[in-house]
N, C-alpha and C. Protein backbone atom coordinates (compact mmCIF):
# COMPACT_ATOMS: atom_id res chain seq x y z
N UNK A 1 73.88 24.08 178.79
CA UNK A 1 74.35 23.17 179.82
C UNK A 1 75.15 23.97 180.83
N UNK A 2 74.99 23.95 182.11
CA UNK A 2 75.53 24.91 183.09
C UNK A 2 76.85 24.00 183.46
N UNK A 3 76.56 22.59 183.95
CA UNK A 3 78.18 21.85 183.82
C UNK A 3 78.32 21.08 183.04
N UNK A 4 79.23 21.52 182.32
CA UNK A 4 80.09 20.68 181.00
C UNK A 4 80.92 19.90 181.55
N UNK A 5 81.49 19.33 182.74
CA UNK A 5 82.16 18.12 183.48
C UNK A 5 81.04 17.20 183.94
N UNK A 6 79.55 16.85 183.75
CA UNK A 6 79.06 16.45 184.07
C UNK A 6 78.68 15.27 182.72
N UNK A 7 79.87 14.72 182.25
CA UNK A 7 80.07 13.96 180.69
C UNK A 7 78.75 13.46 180.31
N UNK A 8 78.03 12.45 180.93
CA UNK A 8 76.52 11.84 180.30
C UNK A 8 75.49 12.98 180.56
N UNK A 9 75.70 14.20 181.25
CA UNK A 9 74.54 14.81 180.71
C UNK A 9 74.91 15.64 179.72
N UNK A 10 76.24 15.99 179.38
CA UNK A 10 76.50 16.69 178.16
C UNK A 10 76.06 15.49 176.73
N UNK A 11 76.46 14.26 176.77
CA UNK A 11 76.12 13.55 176.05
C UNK A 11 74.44 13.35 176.04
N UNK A 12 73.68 13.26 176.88
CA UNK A 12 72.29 13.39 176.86
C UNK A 12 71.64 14.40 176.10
N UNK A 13 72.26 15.36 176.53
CA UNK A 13 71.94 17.13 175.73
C UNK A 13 72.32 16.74 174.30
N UNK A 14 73.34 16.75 173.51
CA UNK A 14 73.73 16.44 172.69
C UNK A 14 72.77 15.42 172.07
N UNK A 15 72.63 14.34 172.39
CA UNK A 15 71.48 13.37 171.77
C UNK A 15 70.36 14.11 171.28
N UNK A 16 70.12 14.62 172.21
CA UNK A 16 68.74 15.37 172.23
C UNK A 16 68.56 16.23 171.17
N UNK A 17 69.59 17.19 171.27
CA UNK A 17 69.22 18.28 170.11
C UNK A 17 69.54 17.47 168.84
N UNK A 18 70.67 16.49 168.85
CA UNK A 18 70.82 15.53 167.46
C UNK A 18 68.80 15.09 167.28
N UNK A 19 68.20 14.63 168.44
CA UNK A 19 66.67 14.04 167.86
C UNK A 19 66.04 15.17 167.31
N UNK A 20 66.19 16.75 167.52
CA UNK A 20 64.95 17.45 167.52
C UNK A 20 65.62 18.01 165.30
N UNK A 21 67.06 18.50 165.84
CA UNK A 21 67.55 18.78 164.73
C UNK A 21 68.41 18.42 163.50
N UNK A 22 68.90 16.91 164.33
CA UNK A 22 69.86 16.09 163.12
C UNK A 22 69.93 15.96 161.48
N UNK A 23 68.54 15.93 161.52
CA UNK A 23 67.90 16.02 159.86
C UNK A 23 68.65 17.74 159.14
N UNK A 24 68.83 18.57 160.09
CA UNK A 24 69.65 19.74 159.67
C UNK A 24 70.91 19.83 159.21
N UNK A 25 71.64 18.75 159.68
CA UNK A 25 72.91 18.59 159.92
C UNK A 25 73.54 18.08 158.17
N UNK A 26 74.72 18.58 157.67
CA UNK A 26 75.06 17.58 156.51
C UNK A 26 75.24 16.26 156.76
N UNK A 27 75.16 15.45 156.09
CA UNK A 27 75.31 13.94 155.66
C UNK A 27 76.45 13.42 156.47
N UNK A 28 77.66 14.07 156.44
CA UNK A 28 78.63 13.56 156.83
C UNK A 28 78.65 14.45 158.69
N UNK A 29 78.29 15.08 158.55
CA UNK A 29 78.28 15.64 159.86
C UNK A 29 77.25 15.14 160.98
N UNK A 30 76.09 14.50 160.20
CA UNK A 30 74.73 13.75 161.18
C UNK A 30 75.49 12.14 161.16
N UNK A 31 76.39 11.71 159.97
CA UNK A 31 76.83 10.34 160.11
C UNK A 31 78.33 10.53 161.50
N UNK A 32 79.23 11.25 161.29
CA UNK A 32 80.07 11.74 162.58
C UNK A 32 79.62 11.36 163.46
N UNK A 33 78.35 12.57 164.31
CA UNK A 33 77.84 12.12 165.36
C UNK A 33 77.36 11.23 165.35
N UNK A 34 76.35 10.29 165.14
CA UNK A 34 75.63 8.98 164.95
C UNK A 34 76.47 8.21 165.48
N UNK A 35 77.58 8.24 165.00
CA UNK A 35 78.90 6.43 164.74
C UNK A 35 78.99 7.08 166.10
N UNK A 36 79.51 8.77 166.58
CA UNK A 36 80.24 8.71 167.53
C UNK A 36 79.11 8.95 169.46
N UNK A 37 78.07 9.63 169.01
CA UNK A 37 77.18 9.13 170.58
C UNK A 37 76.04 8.61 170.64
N UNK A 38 75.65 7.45 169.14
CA UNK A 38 75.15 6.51 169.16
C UNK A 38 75.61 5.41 169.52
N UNK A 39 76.48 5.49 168.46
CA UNK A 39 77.20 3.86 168.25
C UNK A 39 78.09 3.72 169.07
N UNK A 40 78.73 4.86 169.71
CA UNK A 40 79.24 4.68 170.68
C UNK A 40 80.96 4.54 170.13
N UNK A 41 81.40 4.78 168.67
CA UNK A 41 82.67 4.34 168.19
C UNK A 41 83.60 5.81 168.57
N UNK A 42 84.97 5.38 168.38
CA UNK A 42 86.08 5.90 168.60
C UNK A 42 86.17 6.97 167.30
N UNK A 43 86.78 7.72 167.41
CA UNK A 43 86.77 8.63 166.06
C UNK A 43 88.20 7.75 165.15
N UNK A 44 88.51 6.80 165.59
CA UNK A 44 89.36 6.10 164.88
C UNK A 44 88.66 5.26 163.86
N UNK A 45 87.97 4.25 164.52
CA UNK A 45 86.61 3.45 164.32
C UNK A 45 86.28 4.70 163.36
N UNK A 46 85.60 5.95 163.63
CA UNK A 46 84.48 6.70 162.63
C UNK A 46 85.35 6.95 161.59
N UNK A 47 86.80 7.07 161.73
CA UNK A 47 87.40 7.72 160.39
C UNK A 47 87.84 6.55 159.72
N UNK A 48 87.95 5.81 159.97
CA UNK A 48 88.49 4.30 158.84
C UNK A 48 86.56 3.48 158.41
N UNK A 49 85.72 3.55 158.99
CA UNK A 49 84.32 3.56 158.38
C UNK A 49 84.25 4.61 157.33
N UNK A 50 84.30 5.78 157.35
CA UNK A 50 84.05 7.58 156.68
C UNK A 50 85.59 7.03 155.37
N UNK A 51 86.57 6.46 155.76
CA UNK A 51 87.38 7.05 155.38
C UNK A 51 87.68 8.22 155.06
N UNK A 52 87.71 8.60 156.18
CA UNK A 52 88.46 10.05 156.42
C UNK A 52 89.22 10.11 157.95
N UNK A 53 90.04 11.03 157.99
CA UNK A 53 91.06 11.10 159.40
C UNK A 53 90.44 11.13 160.32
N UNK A 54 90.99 10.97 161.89
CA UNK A 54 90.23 11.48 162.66
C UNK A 54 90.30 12.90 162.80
N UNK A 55 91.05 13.45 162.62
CA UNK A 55 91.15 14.87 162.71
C UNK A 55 89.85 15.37 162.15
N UNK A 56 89.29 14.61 160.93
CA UNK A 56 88.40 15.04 159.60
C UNK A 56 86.97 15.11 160.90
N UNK A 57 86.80 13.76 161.51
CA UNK A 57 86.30 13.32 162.17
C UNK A 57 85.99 14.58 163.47
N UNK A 58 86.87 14.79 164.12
CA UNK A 58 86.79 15.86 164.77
C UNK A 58 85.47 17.27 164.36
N UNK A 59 86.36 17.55 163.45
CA UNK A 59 85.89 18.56 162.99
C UNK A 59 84.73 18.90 162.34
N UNK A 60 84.11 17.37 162.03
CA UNK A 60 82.63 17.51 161.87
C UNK A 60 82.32 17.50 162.75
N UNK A 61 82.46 16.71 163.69
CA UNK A 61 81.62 16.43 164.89
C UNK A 61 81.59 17.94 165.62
N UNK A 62 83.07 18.93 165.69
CA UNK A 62 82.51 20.23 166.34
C UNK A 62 81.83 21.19 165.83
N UNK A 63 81.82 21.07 164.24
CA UNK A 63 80.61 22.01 163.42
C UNK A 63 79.50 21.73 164.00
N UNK A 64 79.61 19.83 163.67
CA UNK A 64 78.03 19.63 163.89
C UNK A 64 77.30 20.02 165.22
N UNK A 65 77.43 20.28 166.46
CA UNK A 65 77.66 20.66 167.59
C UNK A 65 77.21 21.89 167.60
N UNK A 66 77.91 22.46 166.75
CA UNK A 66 78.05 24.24 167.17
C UNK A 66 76.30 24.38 166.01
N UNK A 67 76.58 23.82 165.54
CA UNK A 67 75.04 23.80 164.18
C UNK A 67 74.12 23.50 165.02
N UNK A 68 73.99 22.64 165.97
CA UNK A 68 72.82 21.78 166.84
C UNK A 68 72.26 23.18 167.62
N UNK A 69 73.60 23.52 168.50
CA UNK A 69 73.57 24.20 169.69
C UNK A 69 73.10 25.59 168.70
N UNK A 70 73.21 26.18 167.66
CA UNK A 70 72.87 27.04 167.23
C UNK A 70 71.32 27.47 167.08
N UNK A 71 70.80 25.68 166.29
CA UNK A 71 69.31 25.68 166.25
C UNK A 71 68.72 25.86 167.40
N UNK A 72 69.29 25.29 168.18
CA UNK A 72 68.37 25.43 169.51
C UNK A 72 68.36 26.89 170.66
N UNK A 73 69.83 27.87 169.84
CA UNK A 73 69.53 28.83 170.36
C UNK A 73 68.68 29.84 169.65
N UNK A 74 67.75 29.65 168.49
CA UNK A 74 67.09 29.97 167.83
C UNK A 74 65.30 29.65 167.51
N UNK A 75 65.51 28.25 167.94
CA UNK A 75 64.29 27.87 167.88
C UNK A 75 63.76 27.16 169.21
N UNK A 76 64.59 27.51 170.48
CA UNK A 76 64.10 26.25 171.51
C UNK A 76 63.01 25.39 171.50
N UNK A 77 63.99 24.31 170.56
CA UNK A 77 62.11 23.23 170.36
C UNK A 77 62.68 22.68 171.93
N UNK A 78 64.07 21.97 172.05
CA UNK A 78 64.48 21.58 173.19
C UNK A 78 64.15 21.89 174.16
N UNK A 79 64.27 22.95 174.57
CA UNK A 79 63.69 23.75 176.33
C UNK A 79 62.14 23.68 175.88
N UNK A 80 61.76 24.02 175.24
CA UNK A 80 60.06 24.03 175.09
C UNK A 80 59.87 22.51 175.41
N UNK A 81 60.54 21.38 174.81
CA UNK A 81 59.95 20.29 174.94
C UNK A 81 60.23 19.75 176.62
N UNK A 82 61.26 19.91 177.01
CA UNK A 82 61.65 19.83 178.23
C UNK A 82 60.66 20.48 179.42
N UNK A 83 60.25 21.71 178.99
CA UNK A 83 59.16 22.38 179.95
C UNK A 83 57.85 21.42 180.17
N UNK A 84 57.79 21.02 179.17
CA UNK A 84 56.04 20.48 178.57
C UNK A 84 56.46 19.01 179.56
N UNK A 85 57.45 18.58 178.81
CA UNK A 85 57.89 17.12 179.95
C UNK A 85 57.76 17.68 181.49
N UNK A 86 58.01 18.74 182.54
CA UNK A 86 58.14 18.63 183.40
C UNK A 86 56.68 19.07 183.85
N UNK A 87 55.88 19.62 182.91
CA UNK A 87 54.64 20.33 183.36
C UNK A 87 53.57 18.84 183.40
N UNK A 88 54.06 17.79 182.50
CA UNK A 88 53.17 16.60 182.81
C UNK A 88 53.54 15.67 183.80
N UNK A 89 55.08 15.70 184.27
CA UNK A 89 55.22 14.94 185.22
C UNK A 89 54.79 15.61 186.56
N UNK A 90 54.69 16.88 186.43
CA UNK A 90 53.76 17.18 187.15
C UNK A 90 52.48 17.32 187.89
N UNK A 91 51.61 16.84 186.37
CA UNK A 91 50.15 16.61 186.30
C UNK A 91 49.94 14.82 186.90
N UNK A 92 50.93 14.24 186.37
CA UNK A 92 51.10 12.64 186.74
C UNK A 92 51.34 12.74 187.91
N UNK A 93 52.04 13.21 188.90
CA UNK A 93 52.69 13.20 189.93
C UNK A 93 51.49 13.62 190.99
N UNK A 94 50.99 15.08 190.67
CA UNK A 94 50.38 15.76 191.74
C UNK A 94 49.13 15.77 191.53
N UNK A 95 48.76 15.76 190.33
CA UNK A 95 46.91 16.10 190.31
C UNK A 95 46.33 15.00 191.04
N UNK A 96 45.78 15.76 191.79
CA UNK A 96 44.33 15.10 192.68
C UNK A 96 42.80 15.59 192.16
N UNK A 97 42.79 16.91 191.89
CA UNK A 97 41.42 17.77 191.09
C UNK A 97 41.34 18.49 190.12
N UNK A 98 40.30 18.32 189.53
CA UNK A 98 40.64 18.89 187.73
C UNK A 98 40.95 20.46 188.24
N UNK A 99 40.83 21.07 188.97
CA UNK A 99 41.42 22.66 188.87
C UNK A 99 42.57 22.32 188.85
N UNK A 100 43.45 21.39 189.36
CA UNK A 100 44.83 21.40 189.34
C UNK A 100 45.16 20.89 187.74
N UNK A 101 44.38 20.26 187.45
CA UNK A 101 44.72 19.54 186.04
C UNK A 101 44.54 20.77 185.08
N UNK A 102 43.89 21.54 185.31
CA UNK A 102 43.53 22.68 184.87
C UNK A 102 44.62 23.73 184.58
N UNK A 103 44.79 23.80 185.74
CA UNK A 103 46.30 24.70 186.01
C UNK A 103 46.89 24.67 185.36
N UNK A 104 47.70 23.37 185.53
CA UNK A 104 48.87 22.76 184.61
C UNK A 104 48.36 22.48 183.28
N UNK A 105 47.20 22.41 182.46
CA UNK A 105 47.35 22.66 181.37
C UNK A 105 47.20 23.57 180.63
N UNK A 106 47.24 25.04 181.20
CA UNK A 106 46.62 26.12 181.12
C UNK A 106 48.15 26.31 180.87
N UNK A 107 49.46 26.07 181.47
CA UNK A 107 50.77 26.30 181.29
C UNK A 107 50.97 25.84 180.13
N UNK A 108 50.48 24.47 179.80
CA UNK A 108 51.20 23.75 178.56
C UNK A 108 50.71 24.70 177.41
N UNK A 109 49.55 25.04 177.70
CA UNK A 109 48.95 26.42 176.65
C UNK A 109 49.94 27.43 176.60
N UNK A 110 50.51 28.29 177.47
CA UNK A 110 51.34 29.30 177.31
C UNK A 110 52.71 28.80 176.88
N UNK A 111 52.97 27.74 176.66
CA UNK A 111 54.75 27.34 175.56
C UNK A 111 54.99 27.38 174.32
């Protein structure tokens, strides 16, 4: 993420790598995030649900984070999937002739 003051797309990003890699995450660290940029709850709210502090709360949520952001600096399913999304809104957008359709899927081949 190039701006981190830009709050809903840091939260967007975050979602995201939670969809590609959450299943990675421990139990209590995929339930953290969930309550907290699904459900949308307070880490007060998440730590009296968890019973555990918010502090406790915290601190999964920044493992879990640093775990997400890790997978994805390892495996970019994220940017790969993101490319492929912009290479078809591309094909939706602009193709008029199969060489162009061509083109652009000749890219989705090289990801």
């Amino acid at each position: 993420m190039k701006n981190t003051y830009d709050l809903p797309a840091v939260i967007q990003h975050r979602n995201l790598l939670f969809d590609f890699y959450g299943s990675l995450l421990t139990e209590r660290q995929a339930d953290c995030f969930s309550m907290r940029y699904v459900d949308d709850l307070s880490l007060a709210e998440i730590g009296q649900e968890l019973d555990i502090s918010p502090q406790a709360v915290v601190d999964f949520l920044n493992r879990g984070i640093k775990s997400l952001e890790r997978y994805e600096k390892h495996l970019e399913l994220v940017a790969k999937f993101q490319q492929r999304q912009a290479i078809i809104n591309k094909i939706l957008s602009e193709s008029k002739d199969m060489e162009t359709i061509k083109k652009y899927a000749n890219e989705l081949l090289q990801i």
